[in-house]
PDB file of N, CA and C in Angstrom:
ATOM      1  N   UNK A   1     -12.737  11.822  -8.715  1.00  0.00           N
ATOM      2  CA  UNK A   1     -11.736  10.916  -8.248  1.00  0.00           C
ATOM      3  C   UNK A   1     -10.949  11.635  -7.145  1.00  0.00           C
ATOM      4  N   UNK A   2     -10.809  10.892  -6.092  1.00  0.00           N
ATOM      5  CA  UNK A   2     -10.236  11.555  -5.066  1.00  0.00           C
ATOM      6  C   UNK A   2      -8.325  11.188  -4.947  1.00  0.00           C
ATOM      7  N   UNK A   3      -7.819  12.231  -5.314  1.00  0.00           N
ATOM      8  CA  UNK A   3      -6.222  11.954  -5.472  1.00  0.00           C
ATOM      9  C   UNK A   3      -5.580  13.065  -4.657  1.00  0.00           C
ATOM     10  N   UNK A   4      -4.448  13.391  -4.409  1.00  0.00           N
ATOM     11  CA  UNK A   4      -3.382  13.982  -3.692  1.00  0.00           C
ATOM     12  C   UNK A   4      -2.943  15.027  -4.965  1.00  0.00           C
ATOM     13  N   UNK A   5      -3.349  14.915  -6.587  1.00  0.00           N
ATOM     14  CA  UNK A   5      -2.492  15.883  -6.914  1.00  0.00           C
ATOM     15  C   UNK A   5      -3.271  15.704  -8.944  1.00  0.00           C
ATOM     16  N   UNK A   6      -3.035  16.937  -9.559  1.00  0.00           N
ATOM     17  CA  UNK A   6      -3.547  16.133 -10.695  1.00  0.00           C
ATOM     18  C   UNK A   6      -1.916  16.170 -11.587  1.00  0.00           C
ATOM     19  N   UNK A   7      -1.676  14.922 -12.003  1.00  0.00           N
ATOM     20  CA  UNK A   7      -0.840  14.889 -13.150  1.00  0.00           C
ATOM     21  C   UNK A   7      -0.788  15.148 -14.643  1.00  0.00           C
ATOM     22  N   UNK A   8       0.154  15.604 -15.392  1.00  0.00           N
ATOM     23  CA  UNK A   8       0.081  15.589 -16.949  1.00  0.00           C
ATOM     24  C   UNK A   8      -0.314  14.531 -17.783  1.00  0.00           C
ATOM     25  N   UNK A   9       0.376  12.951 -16.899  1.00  0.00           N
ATOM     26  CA  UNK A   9      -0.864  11.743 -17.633  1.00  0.00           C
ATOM     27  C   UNK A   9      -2.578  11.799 -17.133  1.00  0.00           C
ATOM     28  N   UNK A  10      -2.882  12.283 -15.804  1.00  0.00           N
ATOM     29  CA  UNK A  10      -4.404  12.857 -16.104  1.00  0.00           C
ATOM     30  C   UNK A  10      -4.828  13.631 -17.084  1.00  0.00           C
ATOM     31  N   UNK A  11      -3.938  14.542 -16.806  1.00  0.00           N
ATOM     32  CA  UNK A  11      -4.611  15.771 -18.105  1.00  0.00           C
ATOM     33  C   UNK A  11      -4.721  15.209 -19.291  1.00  0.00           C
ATOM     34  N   UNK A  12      -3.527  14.242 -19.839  1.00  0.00           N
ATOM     35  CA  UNK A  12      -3.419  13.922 -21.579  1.00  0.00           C
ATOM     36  C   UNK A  12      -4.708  12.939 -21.504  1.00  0.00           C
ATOM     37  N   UNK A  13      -5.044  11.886 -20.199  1.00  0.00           N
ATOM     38  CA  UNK A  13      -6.013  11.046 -20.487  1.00  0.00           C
ATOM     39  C   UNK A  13      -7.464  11.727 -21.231  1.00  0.00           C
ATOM     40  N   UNK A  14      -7.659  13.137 -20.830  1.00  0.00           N
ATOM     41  CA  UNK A  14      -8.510  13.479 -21.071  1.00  0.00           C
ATOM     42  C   UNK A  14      -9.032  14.050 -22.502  1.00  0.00           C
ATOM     43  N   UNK A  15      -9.945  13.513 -23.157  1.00  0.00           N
ATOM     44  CA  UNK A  15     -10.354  13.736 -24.536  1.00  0.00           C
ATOM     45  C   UNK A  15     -10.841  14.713 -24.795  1.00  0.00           C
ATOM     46  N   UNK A  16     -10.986  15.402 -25.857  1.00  0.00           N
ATOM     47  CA  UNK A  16     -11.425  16.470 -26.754  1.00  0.00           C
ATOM     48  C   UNK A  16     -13.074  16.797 -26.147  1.00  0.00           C
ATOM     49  N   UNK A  17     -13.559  17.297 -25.455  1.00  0.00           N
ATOM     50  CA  UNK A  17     -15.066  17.567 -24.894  1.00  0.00           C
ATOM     51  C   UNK A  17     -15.207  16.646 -23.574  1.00  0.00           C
ATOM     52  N   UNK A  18     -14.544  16.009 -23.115  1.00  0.00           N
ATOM     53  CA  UNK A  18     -14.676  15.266 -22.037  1.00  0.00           C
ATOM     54  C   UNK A  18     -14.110  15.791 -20.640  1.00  0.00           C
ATOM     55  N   UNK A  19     -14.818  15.788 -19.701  1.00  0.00           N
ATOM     56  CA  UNK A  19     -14.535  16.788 -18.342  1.00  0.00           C
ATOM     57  C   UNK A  19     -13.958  15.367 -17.575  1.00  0.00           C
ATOM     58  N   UNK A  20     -13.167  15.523 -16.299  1.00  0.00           N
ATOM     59  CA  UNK A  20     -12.770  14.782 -15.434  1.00  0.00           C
ATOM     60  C   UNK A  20     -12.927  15.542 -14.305  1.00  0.00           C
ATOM     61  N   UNK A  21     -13.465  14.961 -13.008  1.00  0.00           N
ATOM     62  CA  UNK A  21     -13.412  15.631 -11.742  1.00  0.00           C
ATOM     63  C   UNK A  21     -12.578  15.151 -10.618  1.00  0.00           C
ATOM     64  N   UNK A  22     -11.744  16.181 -10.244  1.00  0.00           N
ATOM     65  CA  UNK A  22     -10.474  15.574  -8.808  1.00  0.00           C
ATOM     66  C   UNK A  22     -11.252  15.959  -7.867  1.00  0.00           C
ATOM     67  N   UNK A  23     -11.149  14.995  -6.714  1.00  0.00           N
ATOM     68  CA  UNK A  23     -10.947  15.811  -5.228  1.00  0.00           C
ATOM     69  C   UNK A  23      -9.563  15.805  -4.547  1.00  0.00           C
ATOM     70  N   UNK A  24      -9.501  17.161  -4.217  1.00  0.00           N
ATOM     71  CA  UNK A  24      -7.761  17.529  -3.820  1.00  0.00           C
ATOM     72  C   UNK A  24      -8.065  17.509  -2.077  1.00  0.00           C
ATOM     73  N   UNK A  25      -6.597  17.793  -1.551  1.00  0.00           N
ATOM     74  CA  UNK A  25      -7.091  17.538  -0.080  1.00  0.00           C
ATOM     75  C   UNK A  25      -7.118  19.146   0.374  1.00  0.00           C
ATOM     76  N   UNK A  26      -6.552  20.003  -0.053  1.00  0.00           N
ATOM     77  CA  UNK A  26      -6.898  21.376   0.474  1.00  0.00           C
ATOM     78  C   UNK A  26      -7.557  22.221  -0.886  1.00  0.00           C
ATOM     79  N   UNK A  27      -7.842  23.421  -0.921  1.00  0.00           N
ATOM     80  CA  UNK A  27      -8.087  24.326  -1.691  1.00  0.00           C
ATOM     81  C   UNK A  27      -7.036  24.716  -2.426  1.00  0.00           C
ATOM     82  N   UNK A  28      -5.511  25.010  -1.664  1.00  0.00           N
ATOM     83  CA  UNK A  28      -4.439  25.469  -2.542  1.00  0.00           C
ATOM     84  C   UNK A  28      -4.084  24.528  -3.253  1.00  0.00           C
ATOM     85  N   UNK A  29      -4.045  23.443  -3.357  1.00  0.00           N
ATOM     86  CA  UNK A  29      -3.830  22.359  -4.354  1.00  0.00           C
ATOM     87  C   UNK A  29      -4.636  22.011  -5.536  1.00  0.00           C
ATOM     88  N   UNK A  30      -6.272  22.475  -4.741  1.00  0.00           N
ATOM     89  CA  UNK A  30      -7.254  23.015  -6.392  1.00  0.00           C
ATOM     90  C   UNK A  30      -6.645  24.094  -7.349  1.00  0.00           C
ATOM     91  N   UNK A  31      -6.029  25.123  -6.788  1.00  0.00           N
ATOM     92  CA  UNK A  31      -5.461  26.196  -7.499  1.00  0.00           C
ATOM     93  C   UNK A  31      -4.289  26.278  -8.197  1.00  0.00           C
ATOM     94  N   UNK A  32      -3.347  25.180  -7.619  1.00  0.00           N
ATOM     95  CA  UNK A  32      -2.038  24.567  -7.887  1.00  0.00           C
ATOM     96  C   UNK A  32      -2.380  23.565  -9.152  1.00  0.00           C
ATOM     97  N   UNK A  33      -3.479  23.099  -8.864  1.00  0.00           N
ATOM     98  CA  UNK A  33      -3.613  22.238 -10.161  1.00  0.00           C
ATOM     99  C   UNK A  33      -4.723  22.703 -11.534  1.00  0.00           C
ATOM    100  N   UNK A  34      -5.271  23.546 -11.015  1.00  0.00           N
ATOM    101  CA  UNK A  34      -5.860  24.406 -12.220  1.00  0.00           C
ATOM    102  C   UNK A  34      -4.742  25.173 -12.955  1.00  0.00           C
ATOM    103  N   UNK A  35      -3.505  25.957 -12.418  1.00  0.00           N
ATOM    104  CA  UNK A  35      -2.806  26.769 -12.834  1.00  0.00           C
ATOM    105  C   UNK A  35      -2.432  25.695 -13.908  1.00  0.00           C
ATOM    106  N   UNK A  36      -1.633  24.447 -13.195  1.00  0.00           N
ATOM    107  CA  UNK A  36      -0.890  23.269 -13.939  1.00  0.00           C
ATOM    108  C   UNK A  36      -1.936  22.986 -15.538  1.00  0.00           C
ATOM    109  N   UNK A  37      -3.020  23.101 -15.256  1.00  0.00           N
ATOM    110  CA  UNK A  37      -3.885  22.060 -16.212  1.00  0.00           C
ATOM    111  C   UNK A  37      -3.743  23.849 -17.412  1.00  0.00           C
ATOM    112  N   UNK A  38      -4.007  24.579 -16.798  1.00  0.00           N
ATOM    113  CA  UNK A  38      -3.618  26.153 -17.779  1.00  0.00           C
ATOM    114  C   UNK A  38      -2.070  25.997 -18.580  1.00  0.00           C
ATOM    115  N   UNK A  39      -1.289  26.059 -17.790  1.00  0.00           N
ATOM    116  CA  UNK A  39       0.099  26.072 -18.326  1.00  0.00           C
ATOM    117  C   UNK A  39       0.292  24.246 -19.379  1.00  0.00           C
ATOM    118  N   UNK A  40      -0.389  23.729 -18.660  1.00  0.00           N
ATOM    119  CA  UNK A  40      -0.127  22.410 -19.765  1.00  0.00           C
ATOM    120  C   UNK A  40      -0.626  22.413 -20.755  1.00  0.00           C
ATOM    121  N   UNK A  41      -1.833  22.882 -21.118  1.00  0.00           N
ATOM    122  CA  UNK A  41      -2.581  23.276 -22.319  1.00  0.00           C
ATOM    123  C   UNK A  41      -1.507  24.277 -23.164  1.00  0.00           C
ATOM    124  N   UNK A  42      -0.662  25.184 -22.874  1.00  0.00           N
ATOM    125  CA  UNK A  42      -0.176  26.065 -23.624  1.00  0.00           C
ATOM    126  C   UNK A  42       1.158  25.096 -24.565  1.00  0.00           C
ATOM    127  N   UNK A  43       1.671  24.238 -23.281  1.00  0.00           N
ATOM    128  CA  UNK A  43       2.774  23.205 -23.846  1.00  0.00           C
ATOM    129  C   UNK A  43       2.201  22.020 -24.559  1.00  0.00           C
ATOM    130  N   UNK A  44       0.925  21.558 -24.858  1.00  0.00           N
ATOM    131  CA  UNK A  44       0.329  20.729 -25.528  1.00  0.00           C
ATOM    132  C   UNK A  44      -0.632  21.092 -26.752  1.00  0.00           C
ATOM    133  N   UNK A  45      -0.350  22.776 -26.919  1.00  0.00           N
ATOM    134  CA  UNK A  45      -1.579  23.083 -27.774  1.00  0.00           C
ATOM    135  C   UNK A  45      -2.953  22.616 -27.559  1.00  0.00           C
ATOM    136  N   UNK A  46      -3.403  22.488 -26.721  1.00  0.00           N
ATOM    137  CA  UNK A  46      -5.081  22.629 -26.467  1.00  0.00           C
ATOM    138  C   UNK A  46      -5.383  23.542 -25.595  1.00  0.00           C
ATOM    139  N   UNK A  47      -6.947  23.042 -25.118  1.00  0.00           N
ATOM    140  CA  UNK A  47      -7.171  24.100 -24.425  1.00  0.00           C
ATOM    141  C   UNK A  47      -7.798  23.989 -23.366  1.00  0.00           C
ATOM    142  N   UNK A  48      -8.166  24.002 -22.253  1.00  0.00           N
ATOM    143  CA  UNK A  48      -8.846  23.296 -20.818  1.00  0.00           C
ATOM    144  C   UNK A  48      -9.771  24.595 -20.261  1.00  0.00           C
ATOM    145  N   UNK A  49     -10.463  24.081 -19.691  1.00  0.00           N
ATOM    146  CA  UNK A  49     -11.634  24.813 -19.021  1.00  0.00           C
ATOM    147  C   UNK A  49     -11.549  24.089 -17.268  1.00  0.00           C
ATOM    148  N   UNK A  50     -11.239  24.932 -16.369  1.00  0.00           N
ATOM    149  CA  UNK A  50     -11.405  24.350 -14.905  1.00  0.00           C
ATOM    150  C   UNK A  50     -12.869  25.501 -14.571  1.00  0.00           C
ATOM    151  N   UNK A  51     -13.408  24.240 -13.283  1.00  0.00           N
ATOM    152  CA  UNK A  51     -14.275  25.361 -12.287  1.00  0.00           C
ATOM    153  C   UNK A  51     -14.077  24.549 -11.419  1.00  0.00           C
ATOM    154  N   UNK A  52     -13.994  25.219 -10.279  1.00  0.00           N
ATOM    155  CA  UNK A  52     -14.079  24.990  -8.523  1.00  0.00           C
ATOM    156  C   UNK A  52     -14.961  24.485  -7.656  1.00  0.00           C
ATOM    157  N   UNK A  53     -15.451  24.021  -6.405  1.00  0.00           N
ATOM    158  CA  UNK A  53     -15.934  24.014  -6.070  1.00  0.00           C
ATOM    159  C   UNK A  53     -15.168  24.311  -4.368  1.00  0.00           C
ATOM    160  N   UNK A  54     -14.689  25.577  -3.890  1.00  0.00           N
ATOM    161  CA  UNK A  54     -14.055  26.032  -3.048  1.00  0.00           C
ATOM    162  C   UNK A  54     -14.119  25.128  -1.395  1.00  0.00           C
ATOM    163  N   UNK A  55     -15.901  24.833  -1.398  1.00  0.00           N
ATOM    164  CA  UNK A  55     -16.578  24.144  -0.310  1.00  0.00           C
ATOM    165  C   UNK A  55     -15.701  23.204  -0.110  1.00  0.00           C
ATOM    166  N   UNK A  56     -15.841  22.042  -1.168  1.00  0.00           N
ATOM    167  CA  UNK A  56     -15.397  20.831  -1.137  1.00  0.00           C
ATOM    168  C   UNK A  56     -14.606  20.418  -1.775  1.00  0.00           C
ATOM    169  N   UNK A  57     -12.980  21.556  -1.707  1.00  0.00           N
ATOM    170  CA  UNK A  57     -11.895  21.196  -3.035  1.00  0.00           C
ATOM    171  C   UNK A  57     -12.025  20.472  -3.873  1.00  0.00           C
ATOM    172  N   UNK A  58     -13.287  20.563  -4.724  1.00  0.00           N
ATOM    173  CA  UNK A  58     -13.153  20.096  -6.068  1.00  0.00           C
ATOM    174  C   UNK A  58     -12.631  21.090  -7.405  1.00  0.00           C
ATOM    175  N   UNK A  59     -12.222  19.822  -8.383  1.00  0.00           N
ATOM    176  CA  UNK A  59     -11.843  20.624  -9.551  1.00  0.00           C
ATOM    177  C   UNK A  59     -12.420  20.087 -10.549  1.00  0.00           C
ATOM    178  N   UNK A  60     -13.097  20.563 -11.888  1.00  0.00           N
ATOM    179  CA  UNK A  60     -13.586  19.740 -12.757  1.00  0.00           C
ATOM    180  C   UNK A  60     -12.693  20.367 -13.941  1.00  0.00           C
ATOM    181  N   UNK A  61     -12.335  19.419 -14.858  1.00  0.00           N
ATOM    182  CA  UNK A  61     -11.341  19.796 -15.760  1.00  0.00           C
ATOM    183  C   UNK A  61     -12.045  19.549 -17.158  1.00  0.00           C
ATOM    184  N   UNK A  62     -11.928  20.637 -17.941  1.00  0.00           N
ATOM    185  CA  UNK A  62     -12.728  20.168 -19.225  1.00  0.00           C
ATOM    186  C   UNK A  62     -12.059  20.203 -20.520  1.00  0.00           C
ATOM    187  N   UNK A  63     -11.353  19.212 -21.422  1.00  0.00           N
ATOM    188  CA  UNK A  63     -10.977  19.904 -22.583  1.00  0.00           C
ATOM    189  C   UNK A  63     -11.399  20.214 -23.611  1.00  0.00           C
ATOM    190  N   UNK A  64     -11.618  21.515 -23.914  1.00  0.00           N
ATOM    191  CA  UNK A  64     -12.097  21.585 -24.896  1.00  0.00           C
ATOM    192  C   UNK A  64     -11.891  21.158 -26.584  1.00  0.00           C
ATOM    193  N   UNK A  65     -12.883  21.166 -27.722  1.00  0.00           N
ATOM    194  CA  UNK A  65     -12.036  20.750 -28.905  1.00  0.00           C
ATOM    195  C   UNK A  65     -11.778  21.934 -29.626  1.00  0.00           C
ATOM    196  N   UNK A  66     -10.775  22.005 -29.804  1.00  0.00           N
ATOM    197  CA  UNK A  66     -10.255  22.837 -31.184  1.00  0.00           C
ATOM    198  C   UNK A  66     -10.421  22.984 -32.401  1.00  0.00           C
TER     199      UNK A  66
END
């Protein structure tokens, strides 16, 4: 999904084993929002998995189940 930013209602949309993929408009905003999806997991008790794709500022977000 191509958006400007990922939010905490993205992140919560996302289910227990289910990945979601952003496209951001630069690279520092992939990194800005991986940090976010890290630090939100610590304030929500779960746990997230990001990987990059540097080329084409993508982010794929995965949560894992607990």
């Amino acid at each position: 999904m191509k958006t400007e930013k990922v939010t905490r209602e993205d992140l919560r949309a996302i289910h227990d084993g289910e990945s979601r993929t952003f496209e951001l408009p630069t690279y520092a905003a992939v990194l800005s929002a991986k940090a976010s999806a890290y630090a939100f997991g610590r304030v929500e008790d779960c746990r997230f998995e990001c990987s990059t794709d540097p080329d084409k500022n993508v982010l794929t977000i995965t949560r894992m189940p607990r």
